[in-house]
N, C-alpha and C. Protein backbone atom coordinates (compact mmCIF):
# COMPACT_ATOMS: atom_id res chain seq x y z
N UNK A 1 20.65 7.84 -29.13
CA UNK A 1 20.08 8.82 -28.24
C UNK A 1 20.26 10.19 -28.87
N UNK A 2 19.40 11.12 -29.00
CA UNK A 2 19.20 12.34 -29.24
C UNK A 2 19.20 12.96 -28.30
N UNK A 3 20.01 14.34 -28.98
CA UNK A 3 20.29 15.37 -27.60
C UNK A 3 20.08 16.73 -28.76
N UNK A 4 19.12 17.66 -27.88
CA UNK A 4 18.64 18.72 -28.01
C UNK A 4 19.10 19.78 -27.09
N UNK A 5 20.34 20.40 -27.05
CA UNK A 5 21.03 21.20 -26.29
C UNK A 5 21.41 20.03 -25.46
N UNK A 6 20.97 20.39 -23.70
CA UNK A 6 21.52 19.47 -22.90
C UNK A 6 20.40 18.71 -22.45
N UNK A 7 18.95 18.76 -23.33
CA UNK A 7 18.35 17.80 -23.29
C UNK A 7 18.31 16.51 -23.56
N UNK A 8 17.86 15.17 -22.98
CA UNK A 8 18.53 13.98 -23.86
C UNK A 8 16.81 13.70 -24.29
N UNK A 9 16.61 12.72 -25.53
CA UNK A 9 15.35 12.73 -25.92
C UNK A 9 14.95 10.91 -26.12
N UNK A 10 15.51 10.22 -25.10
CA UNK A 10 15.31 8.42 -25.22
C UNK A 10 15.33 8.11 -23.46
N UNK A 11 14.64 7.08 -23.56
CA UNK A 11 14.19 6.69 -22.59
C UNK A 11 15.24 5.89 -22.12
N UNK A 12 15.96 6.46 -20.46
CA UNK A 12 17.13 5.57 -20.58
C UNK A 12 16.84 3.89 -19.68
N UNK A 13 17.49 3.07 -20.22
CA UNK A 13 17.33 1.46 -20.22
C UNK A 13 15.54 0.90 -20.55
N UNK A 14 14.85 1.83 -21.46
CA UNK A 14 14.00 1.17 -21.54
C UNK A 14 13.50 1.11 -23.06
N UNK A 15 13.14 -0.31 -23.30
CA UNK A 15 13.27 -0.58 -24.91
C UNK A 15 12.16 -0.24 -25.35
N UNK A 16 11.48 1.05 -25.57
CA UNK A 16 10.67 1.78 -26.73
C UNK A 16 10.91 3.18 -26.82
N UNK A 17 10.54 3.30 -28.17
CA UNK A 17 10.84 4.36 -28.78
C UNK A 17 9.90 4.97 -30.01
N UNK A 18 9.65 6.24 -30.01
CA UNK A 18 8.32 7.18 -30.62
C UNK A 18 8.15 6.52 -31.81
N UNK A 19 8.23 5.49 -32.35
CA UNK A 19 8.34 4.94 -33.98
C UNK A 19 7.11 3.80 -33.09
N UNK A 20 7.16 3.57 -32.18
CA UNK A 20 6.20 2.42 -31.78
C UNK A 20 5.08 2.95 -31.35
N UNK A 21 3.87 1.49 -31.93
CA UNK A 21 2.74 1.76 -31.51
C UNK A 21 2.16 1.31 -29.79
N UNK A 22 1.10 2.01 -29.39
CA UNK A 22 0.81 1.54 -28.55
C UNK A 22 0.62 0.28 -27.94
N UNK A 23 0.32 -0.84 -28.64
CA UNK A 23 0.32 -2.55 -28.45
C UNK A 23 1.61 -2.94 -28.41
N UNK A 24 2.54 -2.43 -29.34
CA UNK A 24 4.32 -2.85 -29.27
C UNK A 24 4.92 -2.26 -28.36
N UNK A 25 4.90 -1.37 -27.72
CA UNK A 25 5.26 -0.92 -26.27
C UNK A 25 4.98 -1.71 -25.24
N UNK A 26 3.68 -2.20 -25.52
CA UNK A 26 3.23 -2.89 -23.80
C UNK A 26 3.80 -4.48 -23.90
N UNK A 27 4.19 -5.27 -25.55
CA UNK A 27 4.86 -6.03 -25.83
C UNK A 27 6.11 -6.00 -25.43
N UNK A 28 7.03 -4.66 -25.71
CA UNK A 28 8.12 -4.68 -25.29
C UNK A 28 8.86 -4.58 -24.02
N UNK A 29 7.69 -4.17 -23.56
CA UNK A 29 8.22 -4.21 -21.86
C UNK A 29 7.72 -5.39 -20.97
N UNK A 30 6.97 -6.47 -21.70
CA UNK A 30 6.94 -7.38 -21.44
C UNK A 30 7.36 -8.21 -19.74
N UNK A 31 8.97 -8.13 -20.21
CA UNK A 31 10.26 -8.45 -19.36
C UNK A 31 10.59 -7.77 -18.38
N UNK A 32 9.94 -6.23 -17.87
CA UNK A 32 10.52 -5.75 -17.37
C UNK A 32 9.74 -5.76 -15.88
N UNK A 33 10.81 -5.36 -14.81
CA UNK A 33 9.69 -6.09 -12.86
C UNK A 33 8.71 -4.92 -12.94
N UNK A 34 8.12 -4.58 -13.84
CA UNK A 34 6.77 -3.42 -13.36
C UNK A 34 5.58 -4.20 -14.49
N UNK A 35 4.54 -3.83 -14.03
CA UNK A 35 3.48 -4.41 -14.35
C UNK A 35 2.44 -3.51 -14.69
N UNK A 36 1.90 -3.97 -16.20
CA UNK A 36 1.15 -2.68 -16.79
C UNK A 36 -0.19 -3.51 -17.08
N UNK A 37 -1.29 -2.56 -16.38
CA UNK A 37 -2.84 -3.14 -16.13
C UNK A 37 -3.61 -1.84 -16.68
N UNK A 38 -4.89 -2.38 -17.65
CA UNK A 38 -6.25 -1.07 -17.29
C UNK A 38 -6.45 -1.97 -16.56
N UNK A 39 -7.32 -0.45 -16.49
CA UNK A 39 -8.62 -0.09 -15.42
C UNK A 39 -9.38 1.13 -15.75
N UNK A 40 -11.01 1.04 -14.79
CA UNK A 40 -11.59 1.97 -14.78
C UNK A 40 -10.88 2.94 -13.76
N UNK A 41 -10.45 4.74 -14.33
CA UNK A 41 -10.00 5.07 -12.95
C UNK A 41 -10.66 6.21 -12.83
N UNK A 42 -10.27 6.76 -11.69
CA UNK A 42 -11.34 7.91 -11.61
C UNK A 42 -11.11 9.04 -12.23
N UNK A 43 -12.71 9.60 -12.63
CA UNK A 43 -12.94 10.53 -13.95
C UNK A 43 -10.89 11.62 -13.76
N UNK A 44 -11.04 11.77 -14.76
CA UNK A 44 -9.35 12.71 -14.51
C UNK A 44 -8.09 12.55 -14.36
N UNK A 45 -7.95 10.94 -14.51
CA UNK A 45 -7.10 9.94 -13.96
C UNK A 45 -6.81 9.49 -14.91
N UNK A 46 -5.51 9.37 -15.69
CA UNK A 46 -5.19 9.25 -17.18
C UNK A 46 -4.66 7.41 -16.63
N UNK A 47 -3.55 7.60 -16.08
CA UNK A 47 -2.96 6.18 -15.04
C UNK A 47 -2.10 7.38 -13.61
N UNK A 48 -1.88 6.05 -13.63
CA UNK A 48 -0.80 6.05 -11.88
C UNK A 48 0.03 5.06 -11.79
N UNK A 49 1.06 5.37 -11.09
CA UNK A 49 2.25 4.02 -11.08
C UNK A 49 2.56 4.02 -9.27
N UNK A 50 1.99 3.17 -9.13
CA UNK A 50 2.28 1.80 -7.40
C UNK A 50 3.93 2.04 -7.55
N UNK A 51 4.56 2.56 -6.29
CA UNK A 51 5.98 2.30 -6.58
C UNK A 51 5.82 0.97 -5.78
N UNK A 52 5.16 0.92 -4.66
CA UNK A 52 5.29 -0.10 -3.59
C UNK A 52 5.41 -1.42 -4.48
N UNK A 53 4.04 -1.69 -5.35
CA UNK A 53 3.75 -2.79 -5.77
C UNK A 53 4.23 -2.94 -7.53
N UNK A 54 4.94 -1.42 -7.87
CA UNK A 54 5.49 -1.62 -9.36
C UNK A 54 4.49 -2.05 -10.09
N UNK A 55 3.22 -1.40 -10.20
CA UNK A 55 2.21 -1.11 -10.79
C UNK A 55 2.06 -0.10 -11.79
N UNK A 56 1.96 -0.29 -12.98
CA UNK A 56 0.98 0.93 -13.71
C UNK A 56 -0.27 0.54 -14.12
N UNK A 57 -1.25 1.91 -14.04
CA UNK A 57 -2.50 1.45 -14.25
C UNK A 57 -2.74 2.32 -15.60
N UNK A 58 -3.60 2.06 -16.47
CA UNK A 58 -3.98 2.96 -17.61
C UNK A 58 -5.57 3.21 -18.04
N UNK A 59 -6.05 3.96 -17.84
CA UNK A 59 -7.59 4.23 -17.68
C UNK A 59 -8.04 4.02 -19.50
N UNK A 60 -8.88 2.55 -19.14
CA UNK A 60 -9.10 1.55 -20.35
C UNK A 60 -10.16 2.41 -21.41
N UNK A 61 -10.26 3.84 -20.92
CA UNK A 61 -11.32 4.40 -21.39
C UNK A 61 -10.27 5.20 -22.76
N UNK A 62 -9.28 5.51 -22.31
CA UNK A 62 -8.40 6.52 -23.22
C UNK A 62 -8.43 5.50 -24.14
N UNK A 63 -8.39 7.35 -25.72
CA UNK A 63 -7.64 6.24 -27.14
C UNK A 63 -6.70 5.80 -27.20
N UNK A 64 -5.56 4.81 -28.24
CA UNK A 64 -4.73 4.73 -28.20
C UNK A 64 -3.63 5.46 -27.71
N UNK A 65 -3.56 6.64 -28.77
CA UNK A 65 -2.88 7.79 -28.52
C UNK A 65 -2.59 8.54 -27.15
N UNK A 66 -3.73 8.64 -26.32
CA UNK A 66 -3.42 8.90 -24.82
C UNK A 66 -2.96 7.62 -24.10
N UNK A 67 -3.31 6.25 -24.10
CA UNK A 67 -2.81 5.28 -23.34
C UNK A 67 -1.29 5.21 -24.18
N UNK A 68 -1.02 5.50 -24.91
CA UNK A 68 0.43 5.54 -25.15
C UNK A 68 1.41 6.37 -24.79
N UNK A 69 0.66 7.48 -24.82
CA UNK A 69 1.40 9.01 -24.14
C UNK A 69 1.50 8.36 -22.44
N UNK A 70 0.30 7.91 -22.00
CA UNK A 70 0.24 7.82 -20.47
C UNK A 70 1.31 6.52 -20.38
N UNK A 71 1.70 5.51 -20.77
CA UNK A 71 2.05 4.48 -20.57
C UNK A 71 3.46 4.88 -20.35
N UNK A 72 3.84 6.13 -21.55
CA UNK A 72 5.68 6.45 -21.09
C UNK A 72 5.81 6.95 -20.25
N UNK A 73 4.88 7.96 -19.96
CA UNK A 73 4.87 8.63 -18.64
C UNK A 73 4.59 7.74 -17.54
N UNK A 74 4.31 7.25 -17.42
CA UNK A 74 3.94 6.33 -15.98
C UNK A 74 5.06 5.43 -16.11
N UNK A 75 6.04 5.07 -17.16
CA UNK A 75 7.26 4.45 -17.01
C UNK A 75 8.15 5.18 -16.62
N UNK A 76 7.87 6.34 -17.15
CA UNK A 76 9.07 6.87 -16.52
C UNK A 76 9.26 7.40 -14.83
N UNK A 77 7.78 7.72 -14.42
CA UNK A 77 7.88 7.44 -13.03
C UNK A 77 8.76 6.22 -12.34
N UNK A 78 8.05 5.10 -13.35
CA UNK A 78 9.03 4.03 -12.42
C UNK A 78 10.23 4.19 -12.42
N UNK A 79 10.80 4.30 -13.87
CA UNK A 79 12.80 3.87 -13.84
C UNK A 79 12.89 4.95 -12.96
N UNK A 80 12.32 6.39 -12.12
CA UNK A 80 12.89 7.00 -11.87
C UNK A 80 12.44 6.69 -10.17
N UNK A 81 12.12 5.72 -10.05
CA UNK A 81 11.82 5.41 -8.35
C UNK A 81 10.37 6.07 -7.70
N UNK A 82 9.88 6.72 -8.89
CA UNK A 82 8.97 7.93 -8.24
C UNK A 82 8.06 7.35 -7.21
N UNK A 83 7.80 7.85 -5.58
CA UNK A 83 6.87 7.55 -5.13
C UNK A 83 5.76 8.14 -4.70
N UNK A 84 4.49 7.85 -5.10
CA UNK A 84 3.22 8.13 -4.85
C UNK A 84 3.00 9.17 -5.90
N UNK A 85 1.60 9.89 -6.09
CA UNK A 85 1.28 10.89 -6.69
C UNK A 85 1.27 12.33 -6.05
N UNK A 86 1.80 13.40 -7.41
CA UNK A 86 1.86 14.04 -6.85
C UNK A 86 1.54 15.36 -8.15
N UNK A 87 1.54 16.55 -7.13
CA UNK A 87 0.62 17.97 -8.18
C UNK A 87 1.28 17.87 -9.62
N UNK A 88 1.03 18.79 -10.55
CA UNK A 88 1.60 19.35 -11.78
C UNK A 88 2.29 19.85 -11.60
N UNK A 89 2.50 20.42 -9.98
CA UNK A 89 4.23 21.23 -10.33
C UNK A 89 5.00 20.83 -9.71
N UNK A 90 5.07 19.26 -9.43
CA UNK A 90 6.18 18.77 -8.82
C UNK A 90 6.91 18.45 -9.53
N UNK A 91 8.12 18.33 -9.09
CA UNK A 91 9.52 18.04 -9.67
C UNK A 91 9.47 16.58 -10.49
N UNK A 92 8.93 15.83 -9.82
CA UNK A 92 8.72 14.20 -10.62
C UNK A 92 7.75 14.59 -12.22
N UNK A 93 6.79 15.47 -11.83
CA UNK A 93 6.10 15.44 -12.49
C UNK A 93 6.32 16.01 -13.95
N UNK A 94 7.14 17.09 -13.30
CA UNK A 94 7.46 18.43 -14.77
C UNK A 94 8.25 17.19 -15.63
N UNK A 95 9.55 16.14 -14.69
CA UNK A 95 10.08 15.48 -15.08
C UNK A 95 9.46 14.52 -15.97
N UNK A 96 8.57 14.08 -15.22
CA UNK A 96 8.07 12.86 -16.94
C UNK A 96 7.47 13.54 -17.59
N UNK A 97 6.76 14.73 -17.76
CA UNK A 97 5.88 15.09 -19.03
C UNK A 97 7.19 15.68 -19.92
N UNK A 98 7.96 16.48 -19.27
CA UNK A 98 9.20 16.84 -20.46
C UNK A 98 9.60 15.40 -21.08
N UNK A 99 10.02 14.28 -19.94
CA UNK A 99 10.69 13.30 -21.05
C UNK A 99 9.73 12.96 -21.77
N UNK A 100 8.60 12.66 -21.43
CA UNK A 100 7.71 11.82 -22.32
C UNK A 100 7.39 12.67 -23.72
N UNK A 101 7.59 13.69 -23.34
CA UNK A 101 7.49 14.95 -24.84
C UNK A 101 8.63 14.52 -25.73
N UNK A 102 9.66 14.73 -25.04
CA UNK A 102 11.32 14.47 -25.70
C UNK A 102 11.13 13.47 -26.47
N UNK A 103 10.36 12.19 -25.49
CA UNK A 103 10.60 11.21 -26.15
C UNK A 103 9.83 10.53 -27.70
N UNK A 104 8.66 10.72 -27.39
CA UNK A 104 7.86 10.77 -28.48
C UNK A 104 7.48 11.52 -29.63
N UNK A 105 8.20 13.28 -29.39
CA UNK A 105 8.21 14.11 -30.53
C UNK A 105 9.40 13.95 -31.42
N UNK A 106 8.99 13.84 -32.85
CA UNK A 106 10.51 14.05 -33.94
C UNK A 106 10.58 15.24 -34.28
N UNK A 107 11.46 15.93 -34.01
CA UNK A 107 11.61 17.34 -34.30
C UNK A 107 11.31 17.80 -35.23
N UNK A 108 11.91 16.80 -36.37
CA UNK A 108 11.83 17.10 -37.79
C UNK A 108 10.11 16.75 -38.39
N UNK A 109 9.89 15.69 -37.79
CA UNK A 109 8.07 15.38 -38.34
C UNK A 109 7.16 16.20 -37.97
N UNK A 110 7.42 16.82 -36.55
CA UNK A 110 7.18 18.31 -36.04
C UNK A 110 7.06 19.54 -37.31
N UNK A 111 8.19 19.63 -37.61
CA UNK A 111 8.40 20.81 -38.20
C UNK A 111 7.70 20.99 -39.32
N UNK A 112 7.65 19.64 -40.06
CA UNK A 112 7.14 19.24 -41.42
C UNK A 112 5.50 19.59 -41.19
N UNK A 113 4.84 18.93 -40.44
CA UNK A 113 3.66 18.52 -39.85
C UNK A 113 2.93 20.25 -39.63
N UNK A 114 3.90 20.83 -38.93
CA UNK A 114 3.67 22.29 -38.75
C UNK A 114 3.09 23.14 -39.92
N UNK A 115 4.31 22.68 -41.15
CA UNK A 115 3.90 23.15 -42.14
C UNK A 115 2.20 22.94 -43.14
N UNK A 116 1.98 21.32 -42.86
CA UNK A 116 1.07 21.01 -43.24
C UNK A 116 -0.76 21.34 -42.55
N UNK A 117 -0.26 21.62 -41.25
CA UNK A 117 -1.66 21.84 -40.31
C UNK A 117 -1.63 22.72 -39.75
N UNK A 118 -3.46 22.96 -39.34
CA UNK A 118 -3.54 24.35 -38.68
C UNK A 118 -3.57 24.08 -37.33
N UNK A 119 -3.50 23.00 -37.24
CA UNK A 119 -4.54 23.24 -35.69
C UNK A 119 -3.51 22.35 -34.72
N UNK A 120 -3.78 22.39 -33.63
CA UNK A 120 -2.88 21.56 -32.52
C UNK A 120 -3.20 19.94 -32.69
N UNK A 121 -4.66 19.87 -32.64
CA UNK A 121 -5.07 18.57 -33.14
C UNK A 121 -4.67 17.65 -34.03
N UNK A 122 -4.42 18.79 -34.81
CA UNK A 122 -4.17 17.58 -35.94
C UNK A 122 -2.87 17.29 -36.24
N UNK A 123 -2.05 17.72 -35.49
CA UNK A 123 -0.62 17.94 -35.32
C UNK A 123 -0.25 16.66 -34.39
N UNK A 124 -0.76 16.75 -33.54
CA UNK A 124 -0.97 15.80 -32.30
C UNK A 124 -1.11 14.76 -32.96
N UNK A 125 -2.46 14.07 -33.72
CA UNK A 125 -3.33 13.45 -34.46
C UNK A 125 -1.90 12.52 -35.01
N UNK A 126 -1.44 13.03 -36.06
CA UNK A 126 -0.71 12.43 -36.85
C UNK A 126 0.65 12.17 -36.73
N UNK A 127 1.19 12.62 -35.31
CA UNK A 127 2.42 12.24 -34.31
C UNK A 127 1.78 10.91 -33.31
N UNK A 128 0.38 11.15 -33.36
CA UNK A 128 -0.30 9.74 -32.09
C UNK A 128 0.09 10.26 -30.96
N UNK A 129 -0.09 11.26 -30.62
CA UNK A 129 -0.15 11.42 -29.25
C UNK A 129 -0.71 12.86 -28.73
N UNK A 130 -0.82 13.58 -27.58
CA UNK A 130 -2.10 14.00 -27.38
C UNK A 130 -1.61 15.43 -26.99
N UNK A 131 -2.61 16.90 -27.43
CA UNK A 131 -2.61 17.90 -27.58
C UNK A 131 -1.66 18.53 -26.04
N UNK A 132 -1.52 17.77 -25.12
CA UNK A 132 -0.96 18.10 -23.89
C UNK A 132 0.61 17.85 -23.91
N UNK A 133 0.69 16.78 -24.50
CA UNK A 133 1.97 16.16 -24.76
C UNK A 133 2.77 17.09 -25.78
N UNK A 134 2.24 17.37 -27.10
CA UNK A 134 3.21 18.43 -27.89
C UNK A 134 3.09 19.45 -27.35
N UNK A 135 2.45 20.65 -26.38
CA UNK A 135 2.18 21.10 -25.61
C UNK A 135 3.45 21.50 -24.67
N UNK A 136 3.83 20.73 -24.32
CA UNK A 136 4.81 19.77 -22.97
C UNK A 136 5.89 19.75 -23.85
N UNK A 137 6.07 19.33 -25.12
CA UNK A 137 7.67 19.61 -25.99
C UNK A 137 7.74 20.93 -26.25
N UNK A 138 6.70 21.38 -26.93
CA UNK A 138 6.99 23.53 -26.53
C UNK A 138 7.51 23.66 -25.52
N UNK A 139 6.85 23.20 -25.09
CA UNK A 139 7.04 24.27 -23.65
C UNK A 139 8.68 24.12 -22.90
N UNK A 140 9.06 22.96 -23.43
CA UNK A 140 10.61 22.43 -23.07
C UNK A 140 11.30 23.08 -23.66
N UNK A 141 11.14 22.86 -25.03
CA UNK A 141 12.25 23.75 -26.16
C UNK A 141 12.14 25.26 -25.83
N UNK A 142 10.82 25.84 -25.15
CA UNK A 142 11.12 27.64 -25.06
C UNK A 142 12.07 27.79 -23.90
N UNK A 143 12.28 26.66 -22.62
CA UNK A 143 12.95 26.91 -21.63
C UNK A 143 14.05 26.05 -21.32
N UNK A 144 14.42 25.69 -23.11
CA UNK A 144 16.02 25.21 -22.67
C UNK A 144 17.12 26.07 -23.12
């Protein structure tokens, strides 16, 4: 586990980690009582996680890279009990996009990556995951 001040940056009791691809994630959680489905969802609707029914859904339209970003995030709703949906500035919410940042950015491939590109895209691009998400690790590291 990585710790960035008194940030922690791993997903706790759940077996994936930013080195994995999107297909080996949904392999590895396999085992676990929540249940990960696409679907078509509505336009704006990345997924959602059923606490009732321990559901995640993942909108079959996203690339890899976003159904992977969305898939930690909507896990981490679950380990954290979250119920129902709710705005961008709720407390559940700020909560999984920071972890899911934590979790999937390497500081150091970051830094490197920085050096090599101009653009947010392509930064994103070659971490696999999506311009909102490194976004969401800024934005953590300026306010820890």
């Amino acid at each position: 586990m990585e710790r960035l001040g008194r940030i922690t940056t791993s997903l706790p009791d759940l077996p994936i980690d930013r080195r994995m691809t999107y297909g080996a994630m949904r392999r590895a959680i396999v085992g676990l009582p929540v249940t990960v489905s696409s679907a078509i969802l509505p336009d704006g609707l990345w997924g959602c996680y059923d606490n009732e029914n321990h559901v995640i859904l993942i909108d079959r339209r996203l690339t890899y890279a976003a159904k992977r970003c969305t898939l930690v995030h909507e896990l981490l709703h679950w380990r954290h009990g979250d119920t129902g949906c709710s705005n961008d500035r709720s407390k559940q919410e700020r909560r999984a996009r920071t972890q899911t940042a934590l979790t999937l950015v390497n500081p150091a491939e970051l830094a490197l990556l920085e050096r090599m590109y101009e653009y947010e895209w392509q930064i994103a691009n070659e971490l696999d995951i999506t311009t909102q998400v490194l976004e969401d690790y800024r934005s953590t590291l300026a306010s820890a």
